[in-house]
N, C-alpha and C. Protein backbone atom coordinates (compact mmCIF):
# COMPACT_ATOMS: atom_id res chain seq x y z
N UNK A 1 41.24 -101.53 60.77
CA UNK A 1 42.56 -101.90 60.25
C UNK A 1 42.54 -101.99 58.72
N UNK A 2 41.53 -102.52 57.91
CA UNK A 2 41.15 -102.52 56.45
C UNK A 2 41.60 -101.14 56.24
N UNK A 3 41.23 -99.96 56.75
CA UNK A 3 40.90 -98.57 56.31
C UNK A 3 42.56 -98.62 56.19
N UNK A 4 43.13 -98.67 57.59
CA UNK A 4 44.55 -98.33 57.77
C UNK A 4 45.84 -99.02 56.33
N UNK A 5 45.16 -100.64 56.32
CA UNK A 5 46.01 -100.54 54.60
C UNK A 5 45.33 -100.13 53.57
N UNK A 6 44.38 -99.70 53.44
CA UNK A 6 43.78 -99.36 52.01
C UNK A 6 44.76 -97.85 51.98
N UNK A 7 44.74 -97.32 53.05
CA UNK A 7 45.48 -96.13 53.06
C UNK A 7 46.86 -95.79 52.22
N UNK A 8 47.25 -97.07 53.25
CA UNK A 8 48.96 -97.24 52.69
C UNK A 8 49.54 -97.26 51.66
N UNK A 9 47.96 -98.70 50.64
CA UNK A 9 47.96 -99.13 49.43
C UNK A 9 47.89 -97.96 48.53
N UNK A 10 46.89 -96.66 48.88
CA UNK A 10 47.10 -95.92 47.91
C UNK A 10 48.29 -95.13 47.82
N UNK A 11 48.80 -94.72 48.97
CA UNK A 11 49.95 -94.02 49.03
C UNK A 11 51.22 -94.60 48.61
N UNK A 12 51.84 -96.48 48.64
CA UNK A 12 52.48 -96.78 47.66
C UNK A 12 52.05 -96.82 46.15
N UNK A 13 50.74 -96.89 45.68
CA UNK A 13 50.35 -96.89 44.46
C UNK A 13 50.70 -95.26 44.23
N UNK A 14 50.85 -94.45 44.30
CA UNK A 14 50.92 -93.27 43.98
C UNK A 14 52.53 -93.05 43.87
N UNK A 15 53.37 -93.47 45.18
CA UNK A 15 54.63 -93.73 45.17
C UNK A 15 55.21 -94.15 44.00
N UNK A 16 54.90 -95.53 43.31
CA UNK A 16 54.87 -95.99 42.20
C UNK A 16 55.01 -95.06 41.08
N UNK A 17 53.36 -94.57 41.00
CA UNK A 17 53.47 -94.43 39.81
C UNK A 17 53.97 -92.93 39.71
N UNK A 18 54.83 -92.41 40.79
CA UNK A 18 55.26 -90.93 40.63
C UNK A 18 56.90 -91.36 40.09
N UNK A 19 57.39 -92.61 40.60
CA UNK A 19 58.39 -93.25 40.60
C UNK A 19 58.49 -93.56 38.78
N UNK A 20 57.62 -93.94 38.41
CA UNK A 20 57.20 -94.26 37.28
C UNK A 20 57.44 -92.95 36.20
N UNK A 21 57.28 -91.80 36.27
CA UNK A 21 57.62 -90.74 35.45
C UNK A 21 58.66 -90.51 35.65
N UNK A 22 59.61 -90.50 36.64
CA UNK A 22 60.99 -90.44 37.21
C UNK A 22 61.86 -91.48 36.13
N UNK A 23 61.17 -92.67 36.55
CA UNK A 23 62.30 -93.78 35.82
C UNK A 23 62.05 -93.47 34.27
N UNK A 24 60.98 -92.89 33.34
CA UNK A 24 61.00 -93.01 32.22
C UNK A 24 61.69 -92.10 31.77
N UNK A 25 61.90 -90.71 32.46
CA UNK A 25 62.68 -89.68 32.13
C UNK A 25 64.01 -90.30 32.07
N UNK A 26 64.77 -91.05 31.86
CA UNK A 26 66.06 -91.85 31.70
C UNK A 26 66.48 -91.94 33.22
N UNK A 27 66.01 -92.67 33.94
CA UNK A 27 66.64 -93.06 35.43
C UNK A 27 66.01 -94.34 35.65
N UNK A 28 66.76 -95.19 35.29
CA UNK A 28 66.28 -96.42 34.91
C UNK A 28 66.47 -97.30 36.75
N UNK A 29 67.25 -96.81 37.18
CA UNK A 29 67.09 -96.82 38.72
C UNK A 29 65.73 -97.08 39.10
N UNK A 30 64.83 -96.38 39.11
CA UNK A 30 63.64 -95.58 39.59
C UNK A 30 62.94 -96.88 39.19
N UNK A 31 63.10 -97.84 38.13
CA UNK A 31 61.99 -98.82 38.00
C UNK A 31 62.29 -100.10 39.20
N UNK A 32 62.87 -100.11 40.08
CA UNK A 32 62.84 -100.75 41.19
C UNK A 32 61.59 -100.31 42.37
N UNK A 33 61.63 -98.88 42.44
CA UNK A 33 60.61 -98.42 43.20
C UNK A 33 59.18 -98.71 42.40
N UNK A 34 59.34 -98.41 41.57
CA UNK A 34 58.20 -98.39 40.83
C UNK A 34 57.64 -100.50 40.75
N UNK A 35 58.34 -101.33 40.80
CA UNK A 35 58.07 -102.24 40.77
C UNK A 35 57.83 -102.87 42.46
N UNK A 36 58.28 -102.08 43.10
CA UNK A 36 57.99 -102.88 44.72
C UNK A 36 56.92 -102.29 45.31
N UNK A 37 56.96 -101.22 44.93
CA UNK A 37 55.63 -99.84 45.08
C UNK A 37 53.99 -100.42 44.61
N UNK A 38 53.88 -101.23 43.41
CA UNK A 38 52.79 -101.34 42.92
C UNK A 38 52.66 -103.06 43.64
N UNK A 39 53.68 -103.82 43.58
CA UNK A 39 53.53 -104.90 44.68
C UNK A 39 52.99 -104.84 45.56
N UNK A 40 53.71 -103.70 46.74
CA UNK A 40 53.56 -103.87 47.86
C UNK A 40 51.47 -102.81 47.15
N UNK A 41 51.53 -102.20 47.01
CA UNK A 41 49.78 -101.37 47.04
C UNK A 41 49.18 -102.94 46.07
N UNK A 42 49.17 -104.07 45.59
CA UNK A 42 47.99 -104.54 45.25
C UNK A 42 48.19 -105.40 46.85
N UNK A 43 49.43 -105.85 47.58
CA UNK A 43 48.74 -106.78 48.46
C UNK A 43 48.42 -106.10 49.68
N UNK A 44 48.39 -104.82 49.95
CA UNK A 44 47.91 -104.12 50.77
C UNK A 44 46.57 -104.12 50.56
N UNK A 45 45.73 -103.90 49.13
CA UNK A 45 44.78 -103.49 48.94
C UNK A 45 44.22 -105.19 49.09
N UNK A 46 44.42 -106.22 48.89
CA UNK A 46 44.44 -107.39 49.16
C UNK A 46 43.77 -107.83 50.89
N UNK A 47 44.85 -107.27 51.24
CA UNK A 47 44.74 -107.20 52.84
C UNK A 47 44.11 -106.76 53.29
N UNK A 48 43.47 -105.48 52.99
CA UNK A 48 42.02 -104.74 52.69
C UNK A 48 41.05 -105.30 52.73
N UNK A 49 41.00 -105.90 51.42
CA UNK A 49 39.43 -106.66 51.44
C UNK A 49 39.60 -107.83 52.57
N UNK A 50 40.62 -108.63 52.62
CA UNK A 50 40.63 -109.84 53.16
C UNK A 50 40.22 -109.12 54.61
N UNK A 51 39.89 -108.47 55.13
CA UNK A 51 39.97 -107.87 56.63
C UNK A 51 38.41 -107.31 56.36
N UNK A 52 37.55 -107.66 55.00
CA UNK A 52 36.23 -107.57 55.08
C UNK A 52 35.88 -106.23 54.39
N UNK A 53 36.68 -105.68 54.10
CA UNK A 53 36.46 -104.34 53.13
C UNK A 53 35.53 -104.51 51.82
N UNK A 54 34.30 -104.07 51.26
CA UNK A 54 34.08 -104.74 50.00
C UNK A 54 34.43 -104.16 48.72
N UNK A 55 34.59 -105.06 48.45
CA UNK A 55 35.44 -104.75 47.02
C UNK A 55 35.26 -102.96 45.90
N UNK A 56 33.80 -103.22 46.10
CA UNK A 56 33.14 -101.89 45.30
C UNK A 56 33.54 -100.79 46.15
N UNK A 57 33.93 -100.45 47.42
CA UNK A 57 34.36 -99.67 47.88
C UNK A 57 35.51 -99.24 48.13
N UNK A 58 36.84 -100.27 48.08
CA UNK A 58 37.53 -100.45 48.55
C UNK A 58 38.64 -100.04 47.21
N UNK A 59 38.06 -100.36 46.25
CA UNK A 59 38.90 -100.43 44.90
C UNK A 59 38.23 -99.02 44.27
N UNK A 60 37.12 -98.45 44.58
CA UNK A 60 36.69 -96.96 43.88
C UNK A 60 37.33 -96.54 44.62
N UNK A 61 37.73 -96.09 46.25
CA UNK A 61 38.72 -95.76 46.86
C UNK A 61 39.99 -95.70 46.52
N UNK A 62 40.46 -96.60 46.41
CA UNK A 62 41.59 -96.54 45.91
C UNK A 62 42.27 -96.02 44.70
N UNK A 63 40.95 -96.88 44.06
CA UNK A 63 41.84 -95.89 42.25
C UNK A 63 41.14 -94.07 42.57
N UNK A 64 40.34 -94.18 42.75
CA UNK A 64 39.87 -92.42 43.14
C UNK A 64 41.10 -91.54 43.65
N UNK A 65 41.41 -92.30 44.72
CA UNK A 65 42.22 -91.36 45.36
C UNK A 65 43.76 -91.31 45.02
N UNK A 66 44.00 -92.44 43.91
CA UNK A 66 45.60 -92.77 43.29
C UNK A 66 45.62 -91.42 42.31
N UNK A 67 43.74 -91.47 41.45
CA UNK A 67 43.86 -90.87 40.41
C UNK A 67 44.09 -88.94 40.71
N UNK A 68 42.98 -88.80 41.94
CA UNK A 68 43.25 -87.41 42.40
C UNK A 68 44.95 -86.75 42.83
N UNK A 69 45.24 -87.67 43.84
CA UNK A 69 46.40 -87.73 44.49
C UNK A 69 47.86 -87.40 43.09
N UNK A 70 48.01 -88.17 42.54
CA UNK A 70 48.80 -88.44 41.51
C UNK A 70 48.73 -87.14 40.85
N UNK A 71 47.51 -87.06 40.14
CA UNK A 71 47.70 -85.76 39.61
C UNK A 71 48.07 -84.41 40.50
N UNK A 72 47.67 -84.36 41.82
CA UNK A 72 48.13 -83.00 41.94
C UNK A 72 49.26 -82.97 42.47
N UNK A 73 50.16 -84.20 42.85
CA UNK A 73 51.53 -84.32 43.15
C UNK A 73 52.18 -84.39 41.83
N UNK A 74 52.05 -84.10 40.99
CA UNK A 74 52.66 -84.74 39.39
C UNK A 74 52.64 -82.69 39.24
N UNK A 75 51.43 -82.07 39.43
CA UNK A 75 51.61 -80.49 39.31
C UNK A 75 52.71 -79.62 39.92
N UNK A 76 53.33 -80.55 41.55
CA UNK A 76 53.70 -79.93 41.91
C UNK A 76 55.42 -80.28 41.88
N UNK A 77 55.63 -81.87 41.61
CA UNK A 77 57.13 -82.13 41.20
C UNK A 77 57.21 -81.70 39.87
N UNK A 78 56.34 -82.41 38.95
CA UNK A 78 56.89 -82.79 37.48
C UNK A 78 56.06 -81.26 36.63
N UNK A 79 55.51 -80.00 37.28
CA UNK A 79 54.81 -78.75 36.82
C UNK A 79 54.07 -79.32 35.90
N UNK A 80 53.05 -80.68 35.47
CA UNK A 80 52.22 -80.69 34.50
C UNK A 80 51.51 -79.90 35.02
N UNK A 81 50.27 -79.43 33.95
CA UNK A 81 49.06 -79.42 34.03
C UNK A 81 48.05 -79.76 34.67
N UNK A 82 47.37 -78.60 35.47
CA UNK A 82 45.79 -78.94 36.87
C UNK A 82 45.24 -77.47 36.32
N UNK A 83 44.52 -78.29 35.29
CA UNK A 83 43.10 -77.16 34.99
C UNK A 83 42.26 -76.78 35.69
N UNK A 84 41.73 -75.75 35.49
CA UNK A 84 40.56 -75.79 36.69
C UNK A 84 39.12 -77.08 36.06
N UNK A 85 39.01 -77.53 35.04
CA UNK A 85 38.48 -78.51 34.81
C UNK A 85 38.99 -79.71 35.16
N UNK A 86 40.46 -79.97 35.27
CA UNK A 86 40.79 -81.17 36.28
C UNK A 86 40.61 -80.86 37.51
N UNK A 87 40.50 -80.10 38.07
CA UNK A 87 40.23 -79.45 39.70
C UNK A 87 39.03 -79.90 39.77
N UNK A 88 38.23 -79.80 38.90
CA UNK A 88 36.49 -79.91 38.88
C UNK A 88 36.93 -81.48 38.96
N UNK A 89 36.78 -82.35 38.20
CA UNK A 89 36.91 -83.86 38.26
C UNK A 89 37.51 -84.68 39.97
N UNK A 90 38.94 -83.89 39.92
CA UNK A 90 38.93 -84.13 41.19
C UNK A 90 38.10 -83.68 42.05
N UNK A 91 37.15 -82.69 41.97
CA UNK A 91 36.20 -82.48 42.85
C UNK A 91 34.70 -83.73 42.83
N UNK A 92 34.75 -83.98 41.52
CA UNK A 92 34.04 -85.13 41.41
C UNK A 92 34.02 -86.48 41.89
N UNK A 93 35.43 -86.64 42.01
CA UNK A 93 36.26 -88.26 42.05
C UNK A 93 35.98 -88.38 43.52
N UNK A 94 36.02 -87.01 44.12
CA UNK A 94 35.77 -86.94 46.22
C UNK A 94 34.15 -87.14 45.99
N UNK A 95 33.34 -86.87 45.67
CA UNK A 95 32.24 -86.95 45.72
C UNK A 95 31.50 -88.43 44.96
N UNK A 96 32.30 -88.34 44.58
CA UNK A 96 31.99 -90.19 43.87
C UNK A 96 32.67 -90.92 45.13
N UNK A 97 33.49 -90.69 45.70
CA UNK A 97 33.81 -91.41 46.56
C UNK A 97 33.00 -91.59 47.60
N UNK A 98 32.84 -90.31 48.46
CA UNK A 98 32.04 -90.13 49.55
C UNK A 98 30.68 -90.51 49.26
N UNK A 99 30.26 -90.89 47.92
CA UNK A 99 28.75 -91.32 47.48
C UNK A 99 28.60 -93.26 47.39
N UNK A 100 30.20 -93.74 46.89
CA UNK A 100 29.92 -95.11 46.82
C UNK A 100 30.49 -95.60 48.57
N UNK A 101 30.87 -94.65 49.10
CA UNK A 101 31.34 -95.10 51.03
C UNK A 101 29.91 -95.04 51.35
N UNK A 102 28.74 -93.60 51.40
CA UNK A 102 27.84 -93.57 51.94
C UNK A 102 26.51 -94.25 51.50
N UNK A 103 26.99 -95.08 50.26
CA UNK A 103 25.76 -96.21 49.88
C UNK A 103 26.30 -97.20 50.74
N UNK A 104 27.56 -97.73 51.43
CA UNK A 104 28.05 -98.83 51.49
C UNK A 104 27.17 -99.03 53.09
């Protein structure tokens, strides 16, 4: 069940902060999502640990996968930039991940 909100947590944290380029582009709307979005992902991620998740895993998880995630949804609404050297990093950020899960 930890796994199941850490999940969630990243997927509103990402919600957020996609919400977050939205509202700054003048849609001042958008900072409602962006403020219930990052609420609701810290007490998910909260709920996480409290359900025995440890912290060092639980939080490289999370920001890992906000940071991968984000960017390549940001390529495909907002057309920034995915170098093939950010491709590489995100290839890193999975492997940093799958390295601090398989020490755990």
């Amino acid at each position: 069940m930890g796994w199941v909100l850490l999940s969630i947590a990243i997927i509103t944290e990402v919600g957020a902060t996609i919400s977050l380029k939205v509202a700054t582009d003048g849609k001042k709307r958008w900072y409602v999502p962006v403020a219930v979005g990052y609420i609701a992902a810290f007490t998910l991620l909260a709920g996480a640990l409290s359900l025995g998740l440890p912290i060092g895993v639980a939080y490289g998880v999370w920001a890992a996968s906000g940071v991968a995630l984000t960017a390549v949804l940001a390529r495909y609404i907002f057309k920034d930039p995915l170098t093939l050297t950010m491709c590489a990093g995100i290839g890193l950020i999975i492997a940093g991940v799958f390295l601090v899960e398989l020490g755990h």
